[in-house]
C-alpha atoms as a PDB file:
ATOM      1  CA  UNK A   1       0.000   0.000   0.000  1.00  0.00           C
ATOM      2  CA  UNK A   2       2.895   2.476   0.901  1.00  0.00           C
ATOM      3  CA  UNK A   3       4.411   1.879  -2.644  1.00  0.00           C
ATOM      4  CA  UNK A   4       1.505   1.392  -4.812  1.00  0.00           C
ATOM      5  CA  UNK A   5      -0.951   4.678  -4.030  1.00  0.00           C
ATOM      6  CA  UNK A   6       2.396   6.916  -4.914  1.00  0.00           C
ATOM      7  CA  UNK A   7       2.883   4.809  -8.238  1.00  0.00           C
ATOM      8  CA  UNK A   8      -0.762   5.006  -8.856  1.00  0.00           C
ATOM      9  CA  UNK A   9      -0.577   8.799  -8.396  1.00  0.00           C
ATOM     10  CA  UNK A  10       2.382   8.860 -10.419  1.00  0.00           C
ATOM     11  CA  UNK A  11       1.098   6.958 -13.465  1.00  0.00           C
ATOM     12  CA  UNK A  12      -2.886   8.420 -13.079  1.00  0.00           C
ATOM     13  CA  UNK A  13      -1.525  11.879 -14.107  1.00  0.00           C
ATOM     14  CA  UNK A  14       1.917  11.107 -15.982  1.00  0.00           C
ATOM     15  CA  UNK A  15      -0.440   9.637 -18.589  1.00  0.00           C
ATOM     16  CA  UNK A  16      -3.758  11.640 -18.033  1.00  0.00           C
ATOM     17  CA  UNK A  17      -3.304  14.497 -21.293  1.00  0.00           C
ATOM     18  CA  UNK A  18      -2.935  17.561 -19.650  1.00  0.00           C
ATOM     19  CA  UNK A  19      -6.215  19.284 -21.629  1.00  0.00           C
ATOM     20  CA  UNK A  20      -8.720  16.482 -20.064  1.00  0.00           C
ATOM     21  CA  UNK A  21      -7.206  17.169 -16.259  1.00  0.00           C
ATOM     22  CA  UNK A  22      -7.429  20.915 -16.776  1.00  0.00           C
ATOM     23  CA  UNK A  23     -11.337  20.481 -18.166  1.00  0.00           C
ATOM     24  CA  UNK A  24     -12.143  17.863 -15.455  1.00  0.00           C
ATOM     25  CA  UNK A  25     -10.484  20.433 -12.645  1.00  0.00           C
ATOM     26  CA  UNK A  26     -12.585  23.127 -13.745  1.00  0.00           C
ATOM     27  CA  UNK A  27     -15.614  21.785 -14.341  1.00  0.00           C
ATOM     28  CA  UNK A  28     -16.097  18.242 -12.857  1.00  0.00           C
ATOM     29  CA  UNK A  29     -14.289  18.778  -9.768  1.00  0.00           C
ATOM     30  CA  UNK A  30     -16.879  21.671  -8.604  1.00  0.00           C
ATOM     31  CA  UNK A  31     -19.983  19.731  -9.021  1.00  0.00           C
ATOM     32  CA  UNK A  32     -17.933  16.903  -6.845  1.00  0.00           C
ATOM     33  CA  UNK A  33     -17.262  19.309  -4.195  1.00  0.00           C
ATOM     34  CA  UNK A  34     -20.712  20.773  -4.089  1.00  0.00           C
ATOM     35  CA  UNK A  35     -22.458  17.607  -3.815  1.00  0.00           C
ATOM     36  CA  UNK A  36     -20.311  16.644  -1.344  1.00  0.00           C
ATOM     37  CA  UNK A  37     -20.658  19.519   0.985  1.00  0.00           C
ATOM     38  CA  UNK A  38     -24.022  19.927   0.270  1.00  0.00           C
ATOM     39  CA  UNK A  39     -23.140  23.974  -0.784  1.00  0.00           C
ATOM     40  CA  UNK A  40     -22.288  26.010  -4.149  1.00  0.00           C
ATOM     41  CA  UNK A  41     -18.468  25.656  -4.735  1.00  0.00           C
ATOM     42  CA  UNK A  42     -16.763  27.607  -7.117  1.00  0.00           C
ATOM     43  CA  UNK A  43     -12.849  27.588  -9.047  1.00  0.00           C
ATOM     44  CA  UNK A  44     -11.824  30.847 -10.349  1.00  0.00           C
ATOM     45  CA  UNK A  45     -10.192  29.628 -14.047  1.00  0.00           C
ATOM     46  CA  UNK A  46      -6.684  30.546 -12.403  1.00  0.00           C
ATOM     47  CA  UNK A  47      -6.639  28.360  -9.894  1.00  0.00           C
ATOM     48  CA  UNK A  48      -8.154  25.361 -11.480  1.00  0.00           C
ATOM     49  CA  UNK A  49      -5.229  26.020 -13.860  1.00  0.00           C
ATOM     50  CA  UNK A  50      -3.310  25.811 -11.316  1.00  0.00           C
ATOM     51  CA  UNK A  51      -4.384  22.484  -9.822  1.00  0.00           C
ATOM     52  CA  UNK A  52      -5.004  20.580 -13.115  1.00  0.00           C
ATOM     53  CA  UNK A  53      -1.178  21.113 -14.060  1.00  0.00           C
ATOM     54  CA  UNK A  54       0.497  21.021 -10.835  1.00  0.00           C
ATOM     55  CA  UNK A  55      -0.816  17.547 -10.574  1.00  0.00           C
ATOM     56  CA  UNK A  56       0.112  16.869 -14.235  1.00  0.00           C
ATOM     57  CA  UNK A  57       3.342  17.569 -14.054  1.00  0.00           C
ATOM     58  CA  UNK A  58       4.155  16.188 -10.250  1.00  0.00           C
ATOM     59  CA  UNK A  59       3.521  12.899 -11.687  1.00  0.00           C
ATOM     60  CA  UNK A  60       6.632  13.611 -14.174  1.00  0.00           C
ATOM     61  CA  UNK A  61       8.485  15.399 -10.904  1.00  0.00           C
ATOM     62  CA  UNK A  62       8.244  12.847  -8.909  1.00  0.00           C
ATOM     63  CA  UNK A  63       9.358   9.934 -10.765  1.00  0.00           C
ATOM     64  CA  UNK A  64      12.415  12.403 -11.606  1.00  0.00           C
ATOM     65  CA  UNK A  65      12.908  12.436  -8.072  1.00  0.00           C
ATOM     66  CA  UNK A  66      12.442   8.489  -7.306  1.00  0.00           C
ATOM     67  CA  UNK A  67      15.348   7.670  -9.967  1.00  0.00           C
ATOM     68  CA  UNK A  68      17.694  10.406  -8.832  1.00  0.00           C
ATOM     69  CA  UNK A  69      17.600   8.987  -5.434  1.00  0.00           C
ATOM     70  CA  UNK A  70      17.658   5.552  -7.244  1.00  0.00           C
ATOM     71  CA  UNK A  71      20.548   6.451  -9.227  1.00  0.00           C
ATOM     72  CA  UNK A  72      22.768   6.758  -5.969  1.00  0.00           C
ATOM     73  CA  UNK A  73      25.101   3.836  -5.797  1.00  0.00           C
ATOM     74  CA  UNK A  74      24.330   1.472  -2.670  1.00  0.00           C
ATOM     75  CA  UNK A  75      27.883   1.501  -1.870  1.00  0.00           C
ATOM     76  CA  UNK A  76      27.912   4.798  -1.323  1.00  0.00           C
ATOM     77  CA  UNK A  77      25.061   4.139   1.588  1.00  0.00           C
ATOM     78  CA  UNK A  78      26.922   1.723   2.878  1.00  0.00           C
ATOM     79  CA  UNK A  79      30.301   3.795   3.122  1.00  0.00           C
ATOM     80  CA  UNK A  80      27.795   6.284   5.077  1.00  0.00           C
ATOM     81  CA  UNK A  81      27.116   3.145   7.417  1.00  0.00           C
ATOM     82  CA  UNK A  82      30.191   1.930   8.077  1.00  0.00           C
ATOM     83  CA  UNK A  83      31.246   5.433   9.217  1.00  0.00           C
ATOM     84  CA  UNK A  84      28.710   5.831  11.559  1.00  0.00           C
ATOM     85  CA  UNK A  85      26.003   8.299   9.973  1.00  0.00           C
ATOM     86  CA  UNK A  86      22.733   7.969  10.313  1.00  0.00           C
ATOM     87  CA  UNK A  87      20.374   7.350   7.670  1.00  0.00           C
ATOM     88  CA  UNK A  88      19.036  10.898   8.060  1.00  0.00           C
ATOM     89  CA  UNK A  89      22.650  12.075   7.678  1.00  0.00           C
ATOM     90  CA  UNK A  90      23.549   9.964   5.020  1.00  0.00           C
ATOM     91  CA  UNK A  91      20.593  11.038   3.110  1.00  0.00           C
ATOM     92  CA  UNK A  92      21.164  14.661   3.568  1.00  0.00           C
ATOM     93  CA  UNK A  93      24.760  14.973   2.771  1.00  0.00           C
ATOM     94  CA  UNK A  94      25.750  11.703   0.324  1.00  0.00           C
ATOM     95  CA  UNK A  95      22.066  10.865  -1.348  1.00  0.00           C
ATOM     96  CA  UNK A  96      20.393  14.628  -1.787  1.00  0.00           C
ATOM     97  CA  UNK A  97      23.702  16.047  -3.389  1.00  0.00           C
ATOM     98  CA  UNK A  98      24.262  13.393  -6.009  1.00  0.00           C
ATOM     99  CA  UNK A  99      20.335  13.032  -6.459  1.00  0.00           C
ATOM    100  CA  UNK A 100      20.061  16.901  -6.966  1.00  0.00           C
ATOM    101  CA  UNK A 101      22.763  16.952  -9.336  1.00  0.00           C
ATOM    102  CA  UNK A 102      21.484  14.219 -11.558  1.00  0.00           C
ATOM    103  CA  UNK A 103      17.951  14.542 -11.589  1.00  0.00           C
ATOM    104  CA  UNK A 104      18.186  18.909 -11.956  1.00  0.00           C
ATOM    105  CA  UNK A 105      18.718  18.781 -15.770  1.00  0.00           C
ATOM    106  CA  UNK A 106      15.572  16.589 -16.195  1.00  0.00           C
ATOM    107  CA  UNK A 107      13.895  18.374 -13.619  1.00  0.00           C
ATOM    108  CA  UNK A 108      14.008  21.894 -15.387  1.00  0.00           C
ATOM    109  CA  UNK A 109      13.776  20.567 -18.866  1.00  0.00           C
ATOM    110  CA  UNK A 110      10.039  19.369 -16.884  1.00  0.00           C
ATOM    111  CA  UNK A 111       9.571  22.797 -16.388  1.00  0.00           C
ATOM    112  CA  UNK A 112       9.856  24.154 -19.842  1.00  0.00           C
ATOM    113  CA  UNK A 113       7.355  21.805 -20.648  1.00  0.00           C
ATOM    114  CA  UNK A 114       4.863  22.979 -17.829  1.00  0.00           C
ATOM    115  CA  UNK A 115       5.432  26.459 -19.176  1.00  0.00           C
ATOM    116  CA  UNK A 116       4.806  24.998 -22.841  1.00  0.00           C
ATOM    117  CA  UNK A 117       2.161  23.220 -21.375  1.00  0.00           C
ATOM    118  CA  UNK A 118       0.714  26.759 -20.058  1.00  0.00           C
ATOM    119  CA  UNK A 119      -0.737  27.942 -23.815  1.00  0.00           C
ATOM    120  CA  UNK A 120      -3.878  25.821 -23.107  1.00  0.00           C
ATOM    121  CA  UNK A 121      -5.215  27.217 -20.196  1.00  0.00           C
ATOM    122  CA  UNK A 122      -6.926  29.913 -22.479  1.00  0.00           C
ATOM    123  CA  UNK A 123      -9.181  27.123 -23.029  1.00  0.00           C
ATOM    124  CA  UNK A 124     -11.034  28.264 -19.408  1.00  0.00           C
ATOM    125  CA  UNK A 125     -10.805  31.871 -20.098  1.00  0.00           C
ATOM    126  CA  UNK A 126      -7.159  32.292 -17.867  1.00  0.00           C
ATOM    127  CA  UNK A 127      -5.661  35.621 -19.492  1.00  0.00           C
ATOM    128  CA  UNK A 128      -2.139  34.396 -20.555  1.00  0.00           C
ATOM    129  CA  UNK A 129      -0.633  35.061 -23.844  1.00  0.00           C
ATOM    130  CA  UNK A 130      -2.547  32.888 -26.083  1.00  0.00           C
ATOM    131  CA  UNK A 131      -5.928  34.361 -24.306  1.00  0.00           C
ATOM    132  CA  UNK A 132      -4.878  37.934 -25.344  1.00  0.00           C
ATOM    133  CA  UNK A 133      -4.103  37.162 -28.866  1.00  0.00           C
ATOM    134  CA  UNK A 134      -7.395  35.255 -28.954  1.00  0.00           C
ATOM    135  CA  UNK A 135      -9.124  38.474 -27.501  1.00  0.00           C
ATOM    136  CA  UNK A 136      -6.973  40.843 -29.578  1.00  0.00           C
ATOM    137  CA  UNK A 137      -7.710  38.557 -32.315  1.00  0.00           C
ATOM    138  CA  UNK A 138     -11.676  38.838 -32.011  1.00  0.00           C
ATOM    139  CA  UNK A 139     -11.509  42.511 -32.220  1.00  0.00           C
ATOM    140  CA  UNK A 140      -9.149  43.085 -35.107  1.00  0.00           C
ATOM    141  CA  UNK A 141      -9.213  39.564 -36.990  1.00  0.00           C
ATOM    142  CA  UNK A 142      -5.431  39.344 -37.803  1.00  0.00           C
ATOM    143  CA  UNK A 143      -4.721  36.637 -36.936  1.00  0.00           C
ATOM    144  CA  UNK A 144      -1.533  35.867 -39.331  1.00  0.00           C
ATOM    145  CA  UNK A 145       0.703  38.730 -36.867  1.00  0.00           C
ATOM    146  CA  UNK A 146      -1.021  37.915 -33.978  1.00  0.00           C
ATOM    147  CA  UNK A 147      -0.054  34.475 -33.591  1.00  0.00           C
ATOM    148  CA  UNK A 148       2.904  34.492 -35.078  1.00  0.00           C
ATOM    149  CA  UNK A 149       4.115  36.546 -32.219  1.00  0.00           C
ATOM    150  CA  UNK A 150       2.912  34.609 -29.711  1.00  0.00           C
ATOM    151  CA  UNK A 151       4.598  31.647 -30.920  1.00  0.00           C
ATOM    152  CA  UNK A 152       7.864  33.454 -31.425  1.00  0.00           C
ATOM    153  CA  UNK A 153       7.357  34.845 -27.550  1.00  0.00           C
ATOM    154  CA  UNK A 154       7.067  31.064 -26.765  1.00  0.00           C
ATOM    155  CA  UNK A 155      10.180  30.161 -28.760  1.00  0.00           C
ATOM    156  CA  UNK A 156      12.111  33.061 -27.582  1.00  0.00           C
ATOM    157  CA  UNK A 157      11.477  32.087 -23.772  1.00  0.00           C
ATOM    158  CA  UNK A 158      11.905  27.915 -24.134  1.00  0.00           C
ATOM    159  CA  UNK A 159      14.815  28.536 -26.413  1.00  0.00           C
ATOM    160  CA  UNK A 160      16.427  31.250 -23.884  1.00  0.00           C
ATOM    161  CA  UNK A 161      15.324  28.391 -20.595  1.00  0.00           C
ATOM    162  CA  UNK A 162      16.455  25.531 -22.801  1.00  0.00           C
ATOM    163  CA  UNK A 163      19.956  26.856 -23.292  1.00  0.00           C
ATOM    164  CA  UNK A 164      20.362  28.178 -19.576  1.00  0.00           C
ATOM    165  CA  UNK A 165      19.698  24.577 -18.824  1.00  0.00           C
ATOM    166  CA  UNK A 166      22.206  23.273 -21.400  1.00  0.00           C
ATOM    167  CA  UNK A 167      24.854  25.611 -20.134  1.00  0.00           C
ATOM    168  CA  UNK A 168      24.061  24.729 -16.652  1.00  0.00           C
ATOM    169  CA  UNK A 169      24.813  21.276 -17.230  1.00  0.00           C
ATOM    170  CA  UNK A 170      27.545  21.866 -19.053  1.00  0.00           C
ATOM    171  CA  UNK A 171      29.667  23.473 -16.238  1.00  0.00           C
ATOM    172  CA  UNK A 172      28.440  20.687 -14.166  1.00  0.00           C
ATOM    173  CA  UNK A 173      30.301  18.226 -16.109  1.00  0.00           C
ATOM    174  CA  UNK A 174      33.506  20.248 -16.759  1.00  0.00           C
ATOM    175  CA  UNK A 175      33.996  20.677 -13.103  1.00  0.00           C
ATOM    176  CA  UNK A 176      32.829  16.713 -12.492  1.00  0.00           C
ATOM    177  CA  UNK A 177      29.564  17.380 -10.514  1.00  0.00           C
ATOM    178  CA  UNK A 178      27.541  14.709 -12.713  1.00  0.00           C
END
């Protein structure tokens, strides 16, 4: 039971597409609620946004995090043992560091994703980019300009992230961090 409602989470919303959590949050979830507690319950668009991809993406976050710790060799443990440490203390200064340092490039290329992931929540009226162009869109109906400058926004941002994150990991491995 310990390990199997964690992989359960894990795998419901890993491979749950990220449009049917954020249309179930918003609209399914409320009616759930209210029946539940017998009263009118309400998510503003922003935070149901929040909430569909938050769980979305902590599926992919925390299986990063499972096989970073995973990815520790047990002989390192055991060198922590035969010294003495506790597992606390062997877990904060020999697992986190090498975990951290493995699992971070994944990690933030998980993030770019989320923020990729972001363009749909227009789809329940949250103002981001792709809402404004939509809006913009309605009242002038160019829609050639318009979107093509949304998408290079997008591109300019994941490109500028995606390199930060190359670079990153780059100096990690010259100095021997990874």
């Amino acid at each position: 039971i310990v390990r199997g409602a964690p992989t359960a989470y894990a795998e419901l919303f890993r491979n749950t597409p990220e449009f049917v959590l954020l249309i179930w949050v918003y609209y399914v979830l409320p009616i759930l609620i209210s029946r539940l507690l017998a009263t009118k319950f309400n998510l503003t668009p922003f935070v149901a946004a929040v909430l569909a991809l938050g769980v979305a993406y902590s599926g992919f976050l925390s299986e990063t995090v499972r096989a970073g710790i995973q990815s520790v060799p047990r002989g390192h443990i055991e060198a922590g043992l035969s010294l003495g440490m506790s597992r606390f203390t062997i877990l904060r200064r020999i697992v986190i560091p090498q975990a951290v340092r493995r699992m971070l490039p994944e990690a933030l290329s998980q993030f770019v994703s989320l923020f990729k992931a972001t363009s749909i929540v227009s789809l329940i009226a949250v103002p981001d980019i792709m809402y404004q162009v939509s809006m913009i869109n309605v009242d002038q109906m160019r829609p050639l300009p318009l979107y093509t400058g949304a998408a290079l926004l997008f591109c300019l941002v994941i490109i500028s992230a995606t390199q930060s994150i190359n670079l990153l990991s780059d100096r990690w491995r010259k100095r021997g961090w990874a």
